[in-house]
C-alpha atoms as a PDB file:
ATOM      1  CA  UNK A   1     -53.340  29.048  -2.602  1.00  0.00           C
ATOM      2  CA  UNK A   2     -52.740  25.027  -3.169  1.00  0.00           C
ATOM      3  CA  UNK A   3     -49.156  24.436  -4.068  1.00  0.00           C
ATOM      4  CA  UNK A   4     -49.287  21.546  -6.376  1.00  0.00           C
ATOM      5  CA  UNK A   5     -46.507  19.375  -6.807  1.00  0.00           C
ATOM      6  CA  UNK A   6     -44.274  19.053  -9.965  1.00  0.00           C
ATOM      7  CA  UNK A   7     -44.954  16.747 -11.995  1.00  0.00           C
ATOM      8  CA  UNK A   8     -41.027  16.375 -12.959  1.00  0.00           C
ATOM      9  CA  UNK A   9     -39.951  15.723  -9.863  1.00  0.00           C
ATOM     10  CA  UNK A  10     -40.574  11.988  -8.650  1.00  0.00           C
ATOM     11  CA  UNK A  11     -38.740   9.802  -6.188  1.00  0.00           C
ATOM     12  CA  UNK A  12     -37.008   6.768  -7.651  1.00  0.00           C
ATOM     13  CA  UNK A  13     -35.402   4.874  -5.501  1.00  0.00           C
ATOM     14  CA  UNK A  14     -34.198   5.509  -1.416  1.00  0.00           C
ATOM     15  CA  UNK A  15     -31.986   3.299   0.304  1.00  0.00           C
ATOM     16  CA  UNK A  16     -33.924   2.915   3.766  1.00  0.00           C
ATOM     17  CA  UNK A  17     -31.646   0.824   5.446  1.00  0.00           C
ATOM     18  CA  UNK A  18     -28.904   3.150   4.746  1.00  0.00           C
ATOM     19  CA  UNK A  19     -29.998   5.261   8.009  1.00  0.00           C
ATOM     20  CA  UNK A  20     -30.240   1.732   9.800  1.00  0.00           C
ATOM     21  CA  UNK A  21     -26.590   0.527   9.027  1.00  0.00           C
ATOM     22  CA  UNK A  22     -25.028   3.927   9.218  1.00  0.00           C
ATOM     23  CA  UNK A  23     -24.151   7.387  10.996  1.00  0.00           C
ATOM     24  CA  UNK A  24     -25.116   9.839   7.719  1.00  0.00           C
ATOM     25  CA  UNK A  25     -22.498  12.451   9.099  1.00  0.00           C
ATOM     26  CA  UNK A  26     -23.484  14.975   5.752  1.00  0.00           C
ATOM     27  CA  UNK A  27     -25.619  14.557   2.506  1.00  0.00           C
ATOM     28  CA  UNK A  28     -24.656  15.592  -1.263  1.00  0.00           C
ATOM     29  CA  UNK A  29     -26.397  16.161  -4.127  1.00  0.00           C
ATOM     30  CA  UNK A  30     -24.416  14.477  -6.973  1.00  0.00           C
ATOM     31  CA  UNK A  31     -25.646  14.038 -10.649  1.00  0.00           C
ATOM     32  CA  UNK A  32     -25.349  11.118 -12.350  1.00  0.00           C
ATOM     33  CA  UNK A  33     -24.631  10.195 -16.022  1.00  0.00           C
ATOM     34  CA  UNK A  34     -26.955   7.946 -17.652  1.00  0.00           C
ATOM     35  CA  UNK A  35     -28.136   6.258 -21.056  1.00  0.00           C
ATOM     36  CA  UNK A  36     -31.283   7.164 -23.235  1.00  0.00           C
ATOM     37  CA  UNK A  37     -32.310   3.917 -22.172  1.00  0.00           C
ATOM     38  CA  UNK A  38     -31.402   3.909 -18.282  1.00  0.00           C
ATOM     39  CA  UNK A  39     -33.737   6.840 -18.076  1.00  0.00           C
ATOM     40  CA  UNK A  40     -37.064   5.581 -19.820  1.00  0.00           C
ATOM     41  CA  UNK A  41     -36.263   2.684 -17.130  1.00  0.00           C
ATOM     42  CA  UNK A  42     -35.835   5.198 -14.636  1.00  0.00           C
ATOM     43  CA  UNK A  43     -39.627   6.888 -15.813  1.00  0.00           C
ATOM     44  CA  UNK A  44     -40.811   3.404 -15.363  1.00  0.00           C
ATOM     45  CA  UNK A  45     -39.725   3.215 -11.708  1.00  0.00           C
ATOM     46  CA  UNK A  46     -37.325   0.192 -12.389  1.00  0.00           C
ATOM     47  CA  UNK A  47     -34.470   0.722 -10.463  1.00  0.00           C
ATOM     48  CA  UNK A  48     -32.579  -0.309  -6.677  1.00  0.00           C
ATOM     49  CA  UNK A  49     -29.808   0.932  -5.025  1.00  0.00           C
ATOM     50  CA  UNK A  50     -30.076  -0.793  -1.509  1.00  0.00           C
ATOM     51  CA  UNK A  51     -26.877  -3.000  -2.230  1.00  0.00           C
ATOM     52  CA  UNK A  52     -24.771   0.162  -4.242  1.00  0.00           C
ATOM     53  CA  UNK A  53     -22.177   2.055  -2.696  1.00  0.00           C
ATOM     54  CA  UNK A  54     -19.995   5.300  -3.937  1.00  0.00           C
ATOM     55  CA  UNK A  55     -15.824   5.266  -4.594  1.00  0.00           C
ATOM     56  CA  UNK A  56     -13.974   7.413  -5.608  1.00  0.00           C
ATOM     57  CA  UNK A  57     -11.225   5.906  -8.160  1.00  0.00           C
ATOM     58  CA  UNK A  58      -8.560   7.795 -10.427  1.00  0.00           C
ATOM     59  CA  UNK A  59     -10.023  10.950  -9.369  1.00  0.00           C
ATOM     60  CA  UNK A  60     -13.577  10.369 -10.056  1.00  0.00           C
ATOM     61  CA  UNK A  61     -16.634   9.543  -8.402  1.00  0.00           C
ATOM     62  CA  UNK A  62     -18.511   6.451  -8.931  1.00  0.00           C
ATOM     63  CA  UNK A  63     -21.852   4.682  -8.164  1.00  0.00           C
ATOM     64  CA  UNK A  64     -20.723   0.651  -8.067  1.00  0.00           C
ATOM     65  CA  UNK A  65     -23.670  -1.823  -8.080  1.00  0.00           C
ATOM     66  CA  UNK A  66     -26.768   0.176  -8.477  1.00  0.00           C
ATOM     67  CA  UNK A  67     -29.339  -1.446 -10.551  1.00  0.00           C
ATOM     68  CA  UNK A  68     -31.534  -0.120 -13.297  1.00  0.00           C
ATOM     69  CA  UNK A  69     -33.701  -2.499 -15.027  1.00  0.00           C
ATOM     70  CA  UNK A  70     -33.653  -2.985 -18.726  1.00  0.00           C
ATOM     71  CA  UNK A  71     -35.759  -0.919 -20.963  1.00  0.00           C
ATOM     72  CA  UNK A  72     -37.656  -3.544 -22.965  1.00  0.00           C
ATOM     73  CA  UNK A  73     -38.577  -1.173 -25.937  1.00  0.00           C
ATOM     74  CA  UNK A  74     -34.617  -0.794 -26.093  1.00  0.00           C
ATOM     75  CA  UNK A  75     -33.331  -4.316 -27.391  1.00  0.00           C
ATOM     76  CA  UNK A  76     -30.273  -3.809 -29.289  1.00  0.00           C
ATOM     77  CA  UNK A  77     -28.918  -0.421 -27.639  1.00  0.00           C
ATOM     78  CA  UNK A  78     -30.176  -1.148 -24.166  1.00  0.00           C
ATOM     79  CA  UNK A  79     -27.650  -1.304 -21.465  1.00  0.00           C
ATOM     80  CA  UNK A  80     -25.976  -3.268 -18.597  1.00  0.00           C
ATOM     81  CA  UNK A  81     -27.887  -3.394 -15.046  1.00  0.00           C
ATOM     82  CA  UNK A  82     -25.414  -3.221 -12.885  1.00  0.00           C
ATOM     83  CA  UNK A  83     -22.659  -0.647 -14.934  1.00  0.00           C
ATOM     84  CA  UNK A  84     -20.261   1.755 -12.950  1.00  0.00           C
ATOM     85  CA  UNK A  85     -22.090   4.530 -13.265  1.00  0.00           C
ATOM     86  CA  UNK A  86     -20.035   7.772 -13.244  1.00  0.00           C
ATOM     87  CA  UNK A  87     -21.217  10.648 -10.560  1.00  0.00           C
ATOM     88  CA  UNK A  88     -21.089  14.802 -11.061  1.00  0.00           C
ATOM     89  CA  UNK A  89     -19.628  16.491  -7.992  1.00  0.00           C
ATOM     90  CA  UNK A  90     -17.783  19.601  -7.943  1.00  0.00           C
ATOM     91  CA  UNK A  91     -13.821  19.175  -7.034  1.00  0.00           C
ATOM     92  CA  UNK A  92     -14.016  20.921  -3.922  1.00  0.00           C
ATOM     93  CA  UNK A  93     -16.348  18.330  -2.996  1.00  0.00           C
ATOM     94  CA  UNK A  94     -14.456  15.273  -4.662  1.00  0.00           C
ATOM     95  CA  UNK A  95     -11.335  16.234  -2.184  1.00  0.00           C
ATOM     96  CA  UNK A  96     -13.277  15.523   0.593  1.00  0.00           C
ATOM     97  CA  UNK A  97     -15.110  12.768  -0.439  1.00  0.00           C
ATOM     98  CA  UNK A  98     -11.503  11.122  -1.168  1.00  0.00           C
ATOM     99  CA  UNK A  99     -10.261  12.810   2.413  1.00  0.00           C
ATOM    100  CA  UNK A 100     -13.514  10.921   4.270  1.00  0.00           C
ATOM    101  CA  UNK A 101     -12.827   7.848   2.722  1.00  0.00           C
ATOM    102  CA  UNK A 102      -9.266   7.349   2.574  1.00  0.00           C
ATOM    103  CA  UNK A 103      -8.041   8.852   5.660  1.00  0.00           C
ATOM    104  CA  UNK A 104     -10.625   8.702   7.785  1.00  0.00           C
ATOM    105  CA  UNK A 105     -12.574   5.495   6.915  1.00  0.00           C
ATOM    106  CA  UNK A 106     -15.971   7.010   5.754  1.00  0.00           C
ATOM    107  CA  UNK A 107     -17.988   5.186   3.650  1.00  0.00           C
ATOM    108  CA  UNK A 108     -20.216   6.773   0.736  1.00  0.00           C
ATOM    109  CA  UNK A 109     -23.665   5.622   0.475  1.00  0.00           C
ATOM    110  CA  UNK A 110     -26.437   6.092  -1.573  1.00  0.00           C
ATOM    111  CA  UNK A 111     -29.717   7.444  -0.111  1.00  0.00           C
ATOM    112  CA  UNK A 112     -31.673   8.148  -2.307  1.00  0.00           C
ATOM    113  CA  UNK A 113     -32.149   8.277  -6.103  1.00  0.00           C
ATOM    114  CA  UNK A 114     -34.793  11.337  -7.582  1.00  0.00           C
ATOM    115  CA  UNK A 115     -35.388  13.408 -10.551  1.00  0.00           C
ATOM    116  CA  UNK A 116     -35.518  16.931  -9.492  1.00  0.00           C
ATOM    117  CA  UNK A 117     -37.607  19.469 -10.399  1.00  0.00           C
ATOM    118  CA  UNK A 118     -36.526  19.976 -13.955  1.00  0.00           C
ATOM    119  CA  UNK A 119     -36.647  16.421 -14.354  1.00  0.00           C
ATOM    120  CA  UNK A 120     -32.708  15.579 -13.997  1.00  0.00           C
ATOM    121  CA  UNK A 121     -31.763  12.300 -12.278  1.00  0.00           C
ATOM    122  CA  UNK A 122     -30.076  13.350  -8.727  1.00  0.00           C
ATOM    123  CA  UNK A 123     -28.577  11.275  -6.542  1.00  0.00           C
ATOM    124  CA  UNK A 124     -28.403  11.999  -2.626  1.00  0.00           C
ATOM    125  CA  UNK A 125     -25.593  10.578  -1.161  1.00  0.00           C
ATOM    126  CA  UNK A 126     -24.380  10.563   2.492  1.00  0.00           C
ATOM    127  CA  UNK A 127     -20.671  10.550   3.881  1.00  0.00           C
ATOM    128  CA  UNK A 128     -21.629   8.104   6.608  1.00  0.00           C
ATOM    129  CA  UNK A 129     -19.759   5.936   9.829  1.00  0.00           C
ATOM    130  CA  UNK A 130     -20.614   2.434   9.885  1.00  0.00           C
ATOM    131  CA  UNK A 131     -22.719   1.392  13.081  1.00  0.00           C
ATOM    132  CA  UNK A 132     -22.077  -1.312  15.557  1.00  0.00           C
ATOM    133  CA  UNK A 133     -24.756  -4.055  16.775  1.00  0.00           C
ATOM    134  CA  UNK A 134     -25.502  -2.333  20.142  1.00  0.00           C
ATOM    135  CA  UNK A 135     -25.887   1.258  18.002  1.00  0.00           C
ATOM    136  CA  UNK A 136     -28.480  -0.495  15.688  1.00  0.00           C
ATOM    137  CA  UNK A 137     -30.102  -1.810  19.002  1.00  0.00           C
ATOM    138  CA  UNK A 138     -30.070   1.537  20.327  1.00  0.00           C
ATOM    139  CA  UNK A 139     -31.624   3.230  17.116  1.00  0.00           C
ATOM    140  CA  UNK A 140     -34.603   0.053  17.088  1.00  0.00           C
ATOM    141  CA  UNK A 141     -35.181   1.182  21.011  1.00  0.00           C
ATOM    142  CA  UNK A 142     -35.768   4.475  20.216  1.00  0.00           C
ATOM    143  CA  UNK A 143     -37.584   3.844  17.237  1.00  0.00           C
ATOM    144  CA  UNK A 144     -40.363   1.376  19.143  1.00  0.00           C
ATOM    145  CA  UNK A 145     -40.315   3.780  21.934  1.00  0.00           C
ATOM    146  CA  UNK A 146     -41.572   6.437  19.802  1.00  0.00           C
ATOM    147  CA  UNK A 147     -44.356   4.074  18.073  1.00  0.00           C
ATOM    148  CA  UNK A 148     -45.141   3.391  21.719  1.00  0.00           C
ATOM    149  CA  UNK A 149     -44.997   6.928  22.837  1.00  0.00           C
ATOM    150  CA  UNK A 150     -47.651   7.925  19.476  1.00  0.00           C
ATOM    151  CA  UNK A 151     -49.557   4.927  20.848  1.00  0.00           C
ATOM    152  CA  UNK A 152     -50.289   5.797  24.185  1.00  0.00           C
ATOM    153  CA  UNK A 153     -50.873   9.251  23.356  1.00  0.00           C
ATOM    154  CA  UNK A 154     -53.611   8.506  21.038  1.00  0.00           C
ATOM    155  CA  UNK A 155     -55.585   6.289  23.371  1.00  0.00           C
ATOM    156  CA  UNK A 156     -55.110   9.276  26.456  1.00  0.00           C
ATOM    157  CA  UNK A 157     -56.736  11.665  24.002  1.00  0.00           C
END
């Protein structure tokens, strides 16, 4: 039987160089709360979050710098681009998303932006360590080493 994909879910926006810059040390699913008009945009596929990070701040959980475009149709109500946007995570997880970050120097990033299946905006973001130069040389090595590897195994075969 062909398993066809849903038509609500879609990816948005993924922060690729997230994985470059960073150790993800764990991944969570947070909601996000939007305007009418943030989500049309959304639909459209107008949106970044490459520069955006996570804090957490008076006991909540916020997305700081992510960009949605404006939603042209939406002139008078529309909203800002770059807004604090507020994030949905349980309080069990909250605690140690404030533990990571305050005590032991974590940084929350962004990963990527989706809507899921029953077409909610989700937002994957990673409790990560930041990398040093020769760790971002290291993950480059490996990464060519594998094209190369692919490579040579092609032209054997």
């Amino acid at each position: 039987m062909v398993k066809h994909s849903d038509p609500n879910s879609k990816l948005i926006a993924e922060n690729r160089r997230a994985r470059f810059d960073y150790f993800i040390e764990e991944e969570i699913e947070a909601g996000i709360i939007l305007m009418g008009s943030e989500v049309k945009s959304l639909r459209q596929g107008g949106s970044n979050i490459g520069e955006s990070y996570a804090s957490v701040e008076n006991g909540e959980l916020w997305l700081i710098n992510g960009y949605i475009a404006p939603y042209l149709q939406a002139k008078t109500w529309g909203h800002e681009e770059r807004r604090k946007r507020k994030l949905l995570v349980s309080r069990r997880e909250l605690a140690r998303l404030w533990n990571a970050t305050a005590r032991e120097g974590m940084t929350i990033v962004p990963i990527r932006m989706y809507f899921n299946d029953r077409g909610i905006v989700k937002l994957k973001i990673g409790i990560a360590k930041g990398k040093k130069l020769a760790d971002k040389r290291a993950t480059e090595a490996k990464r060519d080493w594998g094209r190369e590897k692919q490579r040579l195994l092609k032209q054997n075969s």
